[in-house]
N, C-alpha and C. Protein backbone atom coordinates (compact mmCIF):
# COMPACT_ATOMS: atom_id res chain seq x y z
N UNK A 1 13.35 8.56 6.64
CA UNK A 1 13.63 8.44 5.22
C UNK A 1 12.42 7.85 4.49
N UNK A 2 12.08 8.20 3.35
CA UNK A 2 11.35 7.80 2.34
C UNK A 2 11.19 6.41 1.63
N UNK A 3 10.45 6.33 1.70
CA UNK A 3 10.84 4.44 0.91
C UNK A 3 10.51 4.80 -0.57
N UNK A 4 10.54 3.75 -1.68
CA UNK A 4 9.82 4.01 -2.82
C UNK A 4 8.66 4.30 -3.31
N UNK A 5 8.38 3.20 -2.29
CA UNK A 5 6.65 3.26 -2.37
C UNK A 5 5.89 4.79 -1.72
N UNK A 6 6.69 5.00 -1.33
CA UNK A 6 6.24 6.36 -0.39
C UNK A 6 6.48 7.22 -1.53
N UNK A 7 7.80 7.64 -2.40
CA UNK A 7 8.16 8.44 -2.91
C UNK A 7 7.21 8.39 -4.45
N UNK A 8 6.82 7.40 -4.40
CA UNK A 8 5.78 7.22 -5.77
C UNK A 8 4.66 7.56 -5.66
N UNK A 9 3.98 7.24 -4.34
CA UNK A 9 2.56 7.91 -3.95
C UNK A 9 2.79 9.33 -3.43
N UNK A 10 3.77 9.74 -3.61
CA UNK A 10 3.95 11.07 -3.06
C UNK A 10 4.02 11.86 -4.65
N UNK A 11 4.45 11.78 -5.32
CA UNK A 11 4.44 11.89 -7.19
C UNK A 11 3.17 12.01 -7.11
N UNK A 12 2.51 10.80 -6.99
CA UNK A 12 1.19 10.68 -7.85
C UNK A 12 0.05 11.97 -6.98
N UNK A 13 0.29 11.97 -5.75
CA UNK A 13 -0.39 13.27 -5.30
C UNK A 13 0.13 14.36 -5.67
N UNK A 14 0.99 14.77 -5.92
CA UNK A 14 1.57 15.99 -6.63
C UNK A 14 0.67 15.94 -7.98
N UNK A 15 0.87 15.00 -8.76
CA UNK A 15 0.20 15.38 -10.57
C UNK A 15 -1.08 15.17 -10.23
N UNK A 16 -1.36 14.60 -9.01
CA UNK A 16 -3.31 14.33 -8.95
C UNK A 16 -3.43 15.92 -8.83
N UNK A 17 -2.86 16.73 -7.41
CA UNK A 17 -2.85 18.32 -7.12
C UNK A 17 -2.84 19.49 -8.14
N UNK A 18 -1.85 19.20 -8.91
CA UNK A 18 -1.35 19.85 -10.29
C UNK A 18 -2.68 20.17 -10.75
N UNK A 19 -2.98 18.68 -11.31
CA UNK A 19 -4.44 18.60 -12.39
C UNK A 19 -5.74 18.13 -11.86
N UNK A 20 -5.94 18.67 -10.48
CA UNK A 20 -7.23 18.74 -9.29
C UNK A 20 -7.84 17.72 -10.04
N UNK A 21 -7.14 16.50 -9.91
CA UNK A 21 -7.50 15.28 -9.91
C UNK A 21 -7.84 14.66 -8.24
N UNK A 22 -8.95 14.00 -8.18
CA UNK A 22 -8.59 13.01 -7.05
C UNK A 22 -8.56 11.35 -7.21
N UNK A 23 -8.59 10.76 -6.75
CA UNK A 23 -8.15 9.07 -6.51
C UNK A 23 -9.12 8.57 -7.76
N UNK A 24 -10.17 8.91 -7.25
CA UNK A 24 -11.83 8.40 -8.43
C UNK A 24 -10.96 8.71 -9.90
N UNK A 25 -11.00 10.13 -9.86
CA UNK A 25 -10.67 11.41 -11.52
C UNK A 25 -9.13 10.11 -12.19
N UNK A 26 -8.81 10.10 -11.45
CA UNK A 26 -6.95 9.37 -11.64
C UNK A 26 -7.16 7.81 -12.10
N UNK A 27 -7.92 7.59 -11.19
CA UNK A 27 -8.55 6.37 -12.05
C UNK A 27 -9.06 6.15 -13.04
N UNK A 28 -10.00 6.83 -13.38
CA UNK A 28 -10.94 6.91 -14.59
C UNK A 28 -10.29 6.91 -15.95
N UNK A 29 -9.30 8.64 -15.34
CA UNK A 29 -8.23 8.85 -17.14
C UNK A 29 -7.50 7.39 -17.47
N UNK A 30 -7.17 7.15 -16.02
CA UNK A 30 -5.96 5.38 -15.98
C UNK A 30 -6.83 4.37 -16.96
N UNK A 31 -8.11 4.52 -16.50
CA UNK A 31 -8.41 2.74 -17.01
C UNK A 31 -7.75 1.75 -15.75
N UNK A 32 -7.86 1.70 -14.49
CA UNK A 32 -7.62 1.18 -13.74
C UNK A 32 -8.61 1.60 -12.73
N UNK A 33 -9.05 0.49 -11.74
CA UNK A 33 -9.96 0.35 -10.96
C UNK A 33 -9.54 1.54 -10.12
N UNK A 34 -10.10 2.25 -9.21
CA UNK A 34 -10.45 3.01 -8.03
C UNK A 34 -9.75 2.22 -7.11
N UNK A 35 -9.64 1.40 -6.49
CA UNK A 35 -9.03 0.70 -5.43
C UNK A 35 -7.80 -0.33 -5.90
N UNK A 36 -7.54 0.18 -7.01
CA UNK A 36 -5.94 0.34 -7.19
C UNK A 36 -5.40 1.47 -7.03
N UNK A 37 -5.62 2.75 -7.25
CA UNK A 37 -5.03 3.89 -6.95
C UNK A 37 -5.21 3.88 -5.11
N UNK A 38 -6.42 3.79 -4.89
CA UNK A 38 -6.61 4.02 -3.40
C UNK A 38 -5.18 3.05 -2.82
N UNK A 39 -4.99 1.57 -3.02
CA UNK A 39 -3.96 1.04 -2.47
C UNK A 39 -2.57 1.29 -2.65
N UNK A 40 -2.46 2.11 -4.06
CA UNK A 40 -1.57 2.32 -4.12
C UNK A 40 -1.14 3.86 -3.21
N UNK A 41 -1.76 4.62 -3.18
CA UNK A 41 -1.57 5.74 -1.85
C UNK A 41 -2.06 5.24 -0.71
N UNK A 42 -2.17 4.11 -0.37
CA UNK A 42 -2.34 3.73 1.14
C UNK A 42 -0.92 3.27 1.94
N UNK A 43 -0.93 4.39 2.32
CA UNK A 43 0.39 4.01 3.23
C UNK A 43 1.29 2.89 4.14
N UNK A 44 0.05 1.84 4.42
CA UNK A 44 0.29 0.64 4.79
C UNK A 44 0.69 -0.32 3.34
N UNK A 45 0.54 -0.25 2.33
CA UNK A 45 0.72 -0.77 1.61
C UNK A 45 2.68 -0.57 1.22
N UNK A 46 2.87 -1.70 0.87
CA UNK A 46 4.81 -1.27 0.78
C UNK A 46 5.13 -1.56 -0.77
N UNK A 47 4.21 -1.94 -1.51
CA UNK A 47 4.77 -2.54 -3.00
C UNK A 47 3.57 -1.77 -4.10
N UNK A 48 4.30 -1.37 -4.91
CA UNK A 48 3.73 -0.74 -6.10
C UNK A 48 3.98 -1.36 -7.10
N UNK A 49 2.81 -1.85 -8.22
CA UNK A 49 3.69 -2.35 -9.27
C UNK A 49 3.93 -1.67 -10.37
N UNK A 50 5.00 -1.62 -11.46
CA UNK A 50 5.86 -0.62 -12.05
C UNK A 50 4.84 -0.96 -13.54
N UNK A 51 3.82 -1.47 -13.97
CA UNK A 51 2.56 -1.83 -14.87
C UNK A 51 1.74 -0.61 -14.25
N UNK A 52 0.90 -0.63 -13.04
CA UNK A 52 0.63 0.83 -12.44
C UNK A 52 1.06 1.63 -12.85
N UNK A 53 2.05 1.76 -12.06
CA UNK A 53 2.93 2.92 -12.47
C UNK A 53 2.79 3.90 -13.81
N UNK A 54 2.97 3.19 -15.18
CA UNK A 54 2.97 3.05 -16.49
C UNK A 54 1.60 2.97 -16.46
N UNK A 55 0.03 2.60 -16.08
CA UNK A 55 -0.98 2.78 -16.53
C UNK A 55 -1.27 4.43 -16.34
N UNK A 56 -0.73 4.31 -14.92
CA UNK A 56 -1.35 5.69 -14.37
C UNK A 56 -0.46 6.92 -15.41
N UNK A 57 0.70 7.02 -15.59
CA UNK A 57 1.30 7.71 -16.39
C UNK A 57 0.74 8.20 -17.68
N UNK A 58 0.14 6.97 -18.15
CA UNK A 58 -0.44 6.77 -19.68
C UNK A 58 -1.32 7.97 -19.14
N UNK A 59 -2.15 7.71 -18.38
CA UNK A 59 -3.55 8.53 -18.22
C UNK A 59 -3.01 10.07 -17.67
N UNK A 60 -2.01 10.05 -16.73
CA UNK A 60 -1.49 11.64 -16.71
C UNK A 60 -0.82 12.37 -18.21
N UNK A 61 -0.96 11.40 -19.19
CA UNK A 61 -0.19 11.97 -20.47
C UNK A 61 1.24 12.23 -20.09
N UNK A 62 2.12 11.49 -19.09
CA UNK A 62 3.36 11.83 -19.17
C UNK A 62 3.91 10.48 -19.00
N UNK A 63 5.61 10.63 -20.00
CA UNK A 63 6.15 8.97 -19.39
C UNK A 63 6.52 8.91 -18.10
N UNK A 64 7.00 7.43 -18.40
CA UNK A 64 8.33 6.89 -16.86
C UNK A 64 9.33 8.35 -16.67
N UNK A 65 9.87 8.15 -17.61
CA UNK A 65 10.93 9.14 -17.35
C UNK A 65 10.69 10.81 -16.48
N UNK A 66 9.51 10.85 -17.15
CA UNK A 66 8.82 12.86 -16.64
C UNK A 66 8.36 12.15 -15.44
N UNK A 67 7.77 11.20 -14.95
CA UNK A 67 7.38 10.67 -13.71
C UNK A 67 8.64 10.33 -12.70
N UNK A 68 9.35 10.18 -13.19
CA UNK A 68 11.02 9.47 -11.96
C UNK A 68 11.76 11.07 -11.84
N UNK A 69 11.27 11.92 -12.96
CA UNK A 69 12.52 13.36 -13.07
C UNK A 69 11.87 13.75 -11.78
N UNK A 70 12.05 13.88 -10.56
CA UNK A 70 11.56 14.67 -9.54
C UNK A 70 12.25 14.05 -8.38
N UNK A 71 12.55 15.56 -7.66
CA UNK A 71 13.14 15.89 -6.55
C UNK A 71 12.72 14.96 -5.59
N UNK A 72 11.52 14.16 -5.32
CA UNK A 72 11.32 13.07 -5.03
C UNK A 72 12.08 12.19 -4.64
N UNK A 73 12.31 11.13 -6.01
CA UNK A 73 13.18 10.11 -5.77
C UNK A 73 14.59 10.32 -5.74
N UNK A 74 15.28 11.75 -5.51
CA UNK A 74 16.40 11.97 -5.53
C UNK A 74 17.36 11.46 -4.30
N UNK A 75 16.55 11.66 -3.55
CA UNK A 75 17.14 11.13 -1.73
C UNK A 75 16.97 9.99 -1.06
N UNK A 76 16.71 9.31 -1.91
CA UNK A 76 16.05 7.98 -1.48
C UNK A 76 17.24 6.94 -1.33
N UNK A 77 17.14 6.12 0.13
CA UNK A 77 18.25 5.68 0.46
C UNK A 77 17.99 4.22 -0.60
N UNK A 78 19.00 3.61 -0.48
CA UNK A 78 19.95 2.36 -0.86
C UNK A 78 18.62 1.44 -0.36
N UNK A 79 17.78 0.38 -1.04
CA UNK A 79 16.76 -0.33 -0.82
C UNK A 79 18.15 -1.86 -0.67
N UNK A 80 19.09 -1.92 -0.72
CA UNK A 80 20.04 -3.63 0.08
C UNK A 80 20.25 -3.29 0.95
N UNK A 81 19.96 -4.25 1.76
CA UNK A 81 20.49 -3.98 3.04
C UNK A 81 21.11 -4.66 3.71
């Protein structure tokens, strides 16, 4: 199963793919450092913060909302445990 953090860096490679963006390109539009995007698709990493989230969005020109609408986070189990 998917975690969040997984299902968010899995988004953000989809709209990086979309708009043959890579990590550097995604950064740049963001206004956020390069090795915030890099950590945030680093798979060892488990926490994203939802300010990210919302920078990087700003710079894809789409909101929260067009960012969460995806088949993605649809399956994503119950984070209490």
């Amino acid at each position: 199963m998917m975690s969040v953090k997984e299902a968010v860096a899995a988004r953000f490679q989809q709209l990086m793919a979309e708009r043959n963006l890579n990590a550097n390109g995604l950064a740049n539009v963001s206004g956020v450092t390069p090795s915030s995007v890099y950590s945030m698709l680093d798979p060892r990493r488990k926490e994203v913060s939802v300010n990210l989230v919302k920078k990087l969005c700003d710079g894809l020109e789409i909101s929260l909302g067009e960012f969460f609408s995806s088949d993605v986070f649809d399956g994503l189990e119950q984070e209490i445990r």
